[in-house]
N, C-alpha and C. Protein backbone atom coordinates (compact mmCIF):
# COMPACT_ATOMS: atom_id res chain seq x y z
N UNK A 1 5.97 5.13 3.88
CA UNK A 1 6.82 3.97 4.08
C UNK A 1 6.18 2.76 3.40
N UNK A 2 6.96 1.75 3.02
CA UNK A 2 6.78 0.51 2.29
C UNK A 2 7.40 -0.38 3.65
N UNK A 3 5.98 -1.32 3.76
CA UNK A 3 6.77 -2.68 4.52
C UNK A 3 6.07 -4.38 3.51
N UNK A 4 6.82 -5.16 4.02
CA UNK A 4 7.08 -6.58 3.30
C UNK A 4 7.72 -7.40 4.34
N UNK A 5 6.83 -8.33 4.46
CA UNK A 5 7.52 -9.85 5.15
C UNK A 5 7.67 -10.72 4.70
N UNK A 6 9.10 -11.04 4.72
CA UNK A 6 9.10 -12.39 4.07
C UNK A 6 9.41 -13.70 4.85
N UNK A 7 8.24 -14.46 4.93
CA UNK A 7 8.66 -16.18 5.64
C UNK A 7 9.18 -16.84 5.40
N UNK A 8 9.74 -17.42 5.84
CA UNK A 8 10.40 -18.18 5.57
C UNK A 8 11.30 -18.34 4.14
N UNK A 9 12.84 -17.23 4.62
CA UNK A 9 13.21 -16.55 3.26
C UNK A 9 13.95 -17.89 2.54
N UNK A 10 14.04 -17.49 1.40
CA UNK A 10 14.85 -18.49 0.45
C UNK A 10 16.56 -18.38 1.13
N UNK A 11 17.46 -19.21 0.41
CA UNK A 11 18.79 -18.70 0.58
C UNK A 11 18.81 -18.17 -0.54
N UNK A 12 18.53 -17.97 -1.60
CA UNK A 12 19.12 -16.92 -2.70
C UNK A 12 18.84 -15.57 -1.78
N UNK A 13 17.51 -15.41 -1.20
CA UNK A 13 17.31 -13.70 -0.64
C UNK A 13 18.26 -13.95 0.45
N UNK A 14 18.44 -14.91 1.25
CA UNK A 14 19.42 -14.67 2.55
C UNK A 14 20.72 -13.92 1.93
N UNK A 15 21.04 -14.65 0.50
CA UNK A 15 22.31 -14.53 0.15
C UNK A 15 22.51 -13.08 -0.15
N UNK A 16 21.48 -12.42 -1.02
CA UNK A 16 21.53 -11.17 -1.50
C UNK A 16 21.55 -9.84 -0.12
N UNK A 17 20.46 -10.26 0.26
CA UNK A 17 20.40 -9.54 1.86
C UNK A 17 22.30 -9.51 2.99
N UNK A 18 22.87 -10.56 2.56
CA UNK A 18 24.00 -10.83 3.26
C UNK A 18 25.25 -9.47 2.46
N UNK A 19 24.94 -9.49 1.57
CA UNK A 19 26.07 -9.03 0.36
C UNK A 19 25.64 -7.40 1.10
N UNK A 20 24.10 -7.02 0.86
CA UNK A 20 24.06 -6.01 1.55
C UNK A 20 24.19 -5.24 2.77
N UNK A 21 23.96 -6.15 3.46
CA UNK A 21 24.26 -6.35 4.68
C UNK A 21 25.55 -4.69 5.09
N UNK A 22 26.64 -5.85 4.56
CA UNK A 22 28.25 -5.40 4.22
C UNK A 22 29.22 -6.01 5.33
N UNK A 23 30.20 -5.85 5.45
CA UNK A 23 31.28 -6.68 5.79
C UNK A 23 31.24 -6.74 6.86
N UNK A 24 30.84 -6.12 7.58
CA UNK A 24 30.63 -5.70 9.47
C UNK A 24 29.42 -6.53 10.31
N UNK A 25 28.92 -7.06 9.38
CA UNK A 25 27.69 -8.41 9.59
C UNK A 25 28.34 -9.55 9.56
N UNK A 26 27.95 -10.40 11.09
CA UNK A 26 28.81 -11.59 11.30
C UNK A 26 27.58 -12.92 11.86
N UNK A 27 26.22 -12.52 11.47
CA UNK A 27 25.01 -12.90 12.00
C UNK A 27 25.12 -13.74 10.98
N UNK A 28 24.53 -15.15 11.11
CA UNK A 28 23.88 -16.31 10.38
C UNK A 28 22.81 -15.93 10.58
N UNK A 29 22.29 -15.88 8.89
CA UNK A 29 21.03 -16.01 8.63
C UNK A 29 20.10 -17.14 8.36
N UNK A 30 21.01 -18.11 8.51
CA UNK A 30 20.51 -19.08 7.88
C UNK A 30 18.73 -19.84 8.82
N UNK A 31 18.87 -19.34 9.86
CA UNK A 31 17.84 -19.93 10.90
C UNK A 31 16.54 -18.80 10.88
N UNK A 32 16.88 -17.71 10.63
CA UNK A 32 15.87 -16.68 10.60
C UNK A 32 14.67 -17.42 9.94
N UNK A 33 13.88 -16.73 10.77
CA UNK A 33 12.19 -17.43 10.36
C UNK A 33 11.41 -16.27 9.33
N UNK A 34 11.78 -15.29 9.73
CA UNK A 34 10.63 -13.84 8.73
C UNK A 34 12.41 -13.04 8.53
N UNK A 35 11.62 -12.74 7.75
CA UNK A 35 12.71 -10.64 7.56
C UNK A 35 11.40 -9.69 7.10
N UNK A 36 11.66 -8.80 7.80
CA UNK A 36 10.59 -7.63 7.79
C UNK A 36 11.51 -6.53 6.69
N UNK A 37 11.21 -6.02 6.13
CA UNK A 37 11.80 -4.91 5.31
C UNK A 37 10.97 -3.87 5.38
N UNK A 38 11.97 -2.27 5.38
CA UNK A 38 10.58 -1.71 5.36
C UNK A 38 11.33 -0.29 4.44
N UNK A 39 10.76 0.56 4.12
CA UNK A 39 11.82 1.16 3.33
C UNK A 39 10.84 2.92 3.50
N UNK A 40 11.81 3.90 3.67
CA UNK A 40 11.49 5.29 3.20
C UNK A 40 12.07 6.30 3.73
N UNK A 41 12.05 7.24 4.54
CA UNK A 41 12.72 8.50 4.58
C UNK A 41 14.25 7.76 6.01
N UNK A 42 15.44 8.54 5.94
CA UNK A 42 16.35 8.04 6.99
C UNK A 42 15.76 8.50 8.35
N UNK A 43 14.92 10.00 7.90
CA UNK A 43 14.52 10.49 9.81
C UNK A 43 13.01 8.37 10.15
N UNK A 44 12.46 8.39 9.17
CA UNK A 44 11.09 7.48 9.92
C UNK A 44 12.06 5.88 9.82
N UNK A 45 13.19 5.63 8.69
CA UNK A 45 13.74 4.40 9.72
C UNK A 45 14.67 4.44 10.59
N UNK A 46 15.70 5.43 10.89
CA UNK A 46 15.94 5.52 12.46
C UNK A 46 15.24 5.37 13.59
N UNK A 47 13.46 6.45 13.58
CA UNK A 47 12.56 5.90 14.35
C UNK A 47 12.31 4.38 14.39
N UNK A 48 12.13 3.84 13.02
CA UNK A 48 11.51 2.40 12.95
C UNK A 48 12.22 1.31 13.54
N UNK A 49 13.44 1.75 13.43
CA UNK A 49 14.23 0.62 14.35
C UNK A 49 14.59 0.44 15.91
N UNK A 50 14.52 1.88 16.07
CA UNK A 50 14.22 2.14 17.50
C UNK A 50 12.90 1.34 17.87
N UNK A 51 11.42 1.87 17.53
CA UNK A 51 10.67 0.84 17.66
C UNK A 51 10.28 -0.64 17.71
N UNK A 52 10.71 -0.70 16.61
CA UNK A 52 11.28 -2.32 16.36
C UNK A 52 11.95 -3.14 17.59
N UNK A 53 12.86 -2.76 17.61
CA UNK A 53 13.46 -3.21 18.91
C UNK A 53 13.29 -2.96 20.23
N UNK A 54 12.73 -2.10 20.28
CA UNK A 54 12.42 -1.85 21.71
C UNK A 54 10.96 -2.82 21.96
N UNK A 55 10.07 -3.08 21.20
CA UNK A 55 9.08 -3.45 21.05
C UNK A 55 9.20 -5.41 21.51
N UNK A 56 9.90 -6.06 20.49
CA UNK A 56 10.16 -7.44 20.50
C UNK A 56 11.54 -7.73 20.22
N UNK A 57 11.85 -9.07 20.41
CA UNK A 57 12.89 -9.48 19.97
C UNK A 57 13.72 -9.68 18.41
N UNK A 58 14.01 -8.45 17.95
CA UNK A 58 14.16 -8.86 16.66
C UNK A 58 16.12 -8.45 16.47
N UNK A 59 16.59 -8.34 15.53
CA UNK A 59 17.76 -7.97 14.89
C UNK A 59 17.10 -6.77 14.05
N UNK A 60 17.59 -5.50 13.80
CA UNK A 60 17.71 -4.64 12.62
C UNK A 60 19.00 -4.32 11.95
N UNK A 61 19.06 -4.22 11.17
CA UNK A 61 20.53 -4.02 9.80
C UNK A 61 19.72 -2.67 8.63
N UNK A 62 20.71 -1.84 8.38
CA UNK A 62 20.33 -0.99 7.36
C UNK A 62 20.82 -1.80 6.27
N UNK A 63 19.97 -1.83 5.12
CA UNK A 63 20.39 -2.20 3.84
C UNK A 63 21.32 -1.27 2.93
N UNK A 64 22.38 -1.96 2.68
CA UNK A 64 22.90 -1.24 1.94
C UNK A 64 22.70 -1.06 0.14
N UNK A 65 22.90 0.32 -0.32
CA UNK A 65 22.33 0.44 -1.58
C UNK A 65 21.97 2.00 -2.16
N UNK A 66 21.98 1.90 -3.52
CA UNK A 66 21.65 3.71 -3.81
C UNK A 66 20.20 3.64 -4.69
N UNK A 67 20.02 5.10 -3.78
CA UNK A 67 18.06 5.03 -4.02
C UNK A 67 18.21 6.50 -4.62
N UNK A 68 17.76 6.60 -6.32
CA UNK A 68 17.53 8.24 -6.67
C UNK A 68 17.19 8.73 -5.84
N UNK A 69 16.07 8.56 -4.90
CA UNK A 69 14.86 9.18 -4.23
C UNK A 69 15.17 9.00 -2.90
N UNK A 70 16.67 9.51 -2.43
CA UNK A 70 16.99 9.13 -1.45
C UNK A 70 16.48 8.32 -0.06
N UNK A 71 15.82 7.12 -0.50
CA UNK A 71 14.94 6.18 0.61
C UNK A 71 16.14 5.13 0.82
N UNK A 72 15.93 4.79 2.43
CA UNK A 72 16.62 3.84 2.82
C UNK A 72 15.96 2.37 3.85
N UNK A 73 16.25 1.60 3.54
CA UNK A 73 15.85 0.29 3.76
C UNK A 73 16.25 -0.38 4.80
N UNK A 74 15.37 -0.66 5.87
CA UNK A 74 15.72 -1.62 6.86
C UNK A 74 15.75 -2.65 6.64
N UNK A 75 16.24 -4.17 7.71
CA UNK A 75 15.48 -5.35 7.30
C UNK A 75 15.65 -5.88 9.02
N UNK A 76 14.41 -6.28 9.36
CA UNK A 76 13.91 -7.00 10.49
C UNK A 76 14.27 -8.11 10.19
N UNK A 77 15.22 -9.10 11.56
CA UNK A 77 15.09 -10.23 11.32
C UNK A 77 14.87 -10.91 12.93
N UNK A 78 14.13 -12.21 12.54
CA UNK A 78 13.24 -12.73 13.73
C UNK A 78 12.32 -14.10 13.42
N UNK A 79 11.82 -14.53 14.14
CA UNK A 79 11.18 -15.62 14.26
C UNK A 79 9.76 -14.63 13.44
N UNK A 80 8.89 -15.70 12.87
CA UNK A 80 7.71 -15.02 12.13
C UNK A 80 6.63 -14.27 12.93
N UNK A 81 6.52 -14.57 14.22
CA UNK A 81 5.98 -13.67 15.16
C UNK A 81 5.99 -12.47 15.48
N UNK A 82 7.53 -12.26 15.97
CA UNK A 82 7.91 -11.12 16.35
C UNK A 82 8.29 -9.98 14.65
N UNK A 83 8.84 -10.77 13.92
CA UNK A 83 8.86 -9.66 12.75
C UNK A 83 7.29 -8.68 12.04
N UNK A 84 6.47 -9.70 12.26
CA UNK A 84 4.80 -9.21 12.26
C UNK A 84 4.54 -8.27 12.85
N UNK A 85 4.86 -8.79 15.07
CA UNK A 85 4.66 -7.66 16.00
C UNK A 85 5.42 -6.68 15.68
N UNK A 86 6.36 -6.07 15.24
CA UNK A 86 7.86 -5.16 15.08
C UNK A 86 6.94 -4.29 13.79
N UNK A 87 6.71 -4.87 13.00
CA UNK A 87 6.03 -3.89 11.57
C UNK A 87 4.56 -3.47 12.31
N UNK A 88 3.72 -4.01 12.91
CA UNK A 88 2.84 -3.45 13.48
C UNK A 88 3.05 -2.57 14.06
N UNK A 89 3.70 -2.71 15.02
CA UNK A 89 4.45 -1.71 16.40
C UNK A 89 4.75 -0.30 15.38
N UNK A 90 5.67 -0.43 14.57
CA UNK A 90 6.40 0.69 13.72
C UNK A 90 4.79 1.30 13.14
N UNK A 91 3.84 0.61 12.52
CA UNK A 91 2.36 0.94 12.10
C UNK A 91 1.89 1.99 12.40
N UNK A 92 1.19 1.54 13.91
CA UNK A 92 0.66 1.85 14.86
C UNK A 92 1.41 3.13 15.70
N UNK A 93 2.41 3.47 15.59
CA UNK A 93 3.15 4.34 16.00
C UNK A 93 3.35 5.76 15.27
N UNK A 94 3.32 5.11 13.93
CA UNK A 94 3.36 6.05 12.78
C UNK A 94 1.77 6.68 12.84
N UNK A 95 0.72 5.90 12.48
CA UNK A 95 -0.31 6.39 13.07
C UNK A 95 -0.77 7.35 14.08
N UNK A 96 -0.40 7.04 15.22
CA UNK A 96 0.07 8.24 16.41
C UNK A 96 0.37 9.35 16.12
N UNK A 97 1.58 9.14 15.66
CA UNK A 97 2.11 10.59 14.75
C UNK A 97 1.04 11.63 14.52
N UNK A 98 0.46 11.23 13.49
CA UNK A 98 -0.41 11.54 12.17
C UNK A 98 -1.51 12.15 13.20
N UNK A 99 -1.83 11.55 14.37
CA UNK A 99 -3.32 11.73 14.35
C UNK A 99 -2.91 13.07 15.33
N UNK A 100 -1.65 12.88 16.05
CA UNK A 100 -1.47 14.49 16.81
C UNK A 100 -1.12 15.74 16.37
N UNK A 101 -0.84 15.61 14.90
CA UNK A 101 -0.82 16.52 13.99
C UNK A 101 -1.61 17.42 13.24
């Protein structure tokens, strides 16, 4: 998996992020403090968002978009705190995994 935070996003990325979004998104972005993105297989971001949210207060949205390499893209959105705690959480979990294996 690939993760990325971005602080305090621009509106050009709000804007692009919105388009992907897709039409069924009715959330203002305009106040969001971080967006967490995180990107790779559909089984580990189904987990990741489960985590994510269960963890802190955040929003998750699948990004919409076509990946050769069939990877798919979340995006965390949240105050800059909690999008940090939320990618850790997903981390640290993934880790877990790994080590009972």
């Amino acid at each position: 998996m690939e993760f990325r935070i971005i602080k305090s996003p621009s509106k050009g990325t709000i804007d692009i992020l919105m388009k992907r979004l897709g039409i069924n998104v009715s959330n203002d972005l305009s106040c969001v403090g971080a967006i967490g993105l995180v990107q790779g297989r559909m089984i580990d971001m189904i987990c990741a968002v489960d985590i994510a949210e269960k963890a802190v207060d955040v929003t998750v949205s699948d990004i919409k978009g076509s990946c050769p390499q069939n990877m798919i893209m979340i995006a965390i959105f949240g105050d800059t705190a909690s999008v940090e705690s939320a990618i850790l959480e997903i981390k640290c979990n993934l880790k877990k995994e790994k080590a009972i294996c």
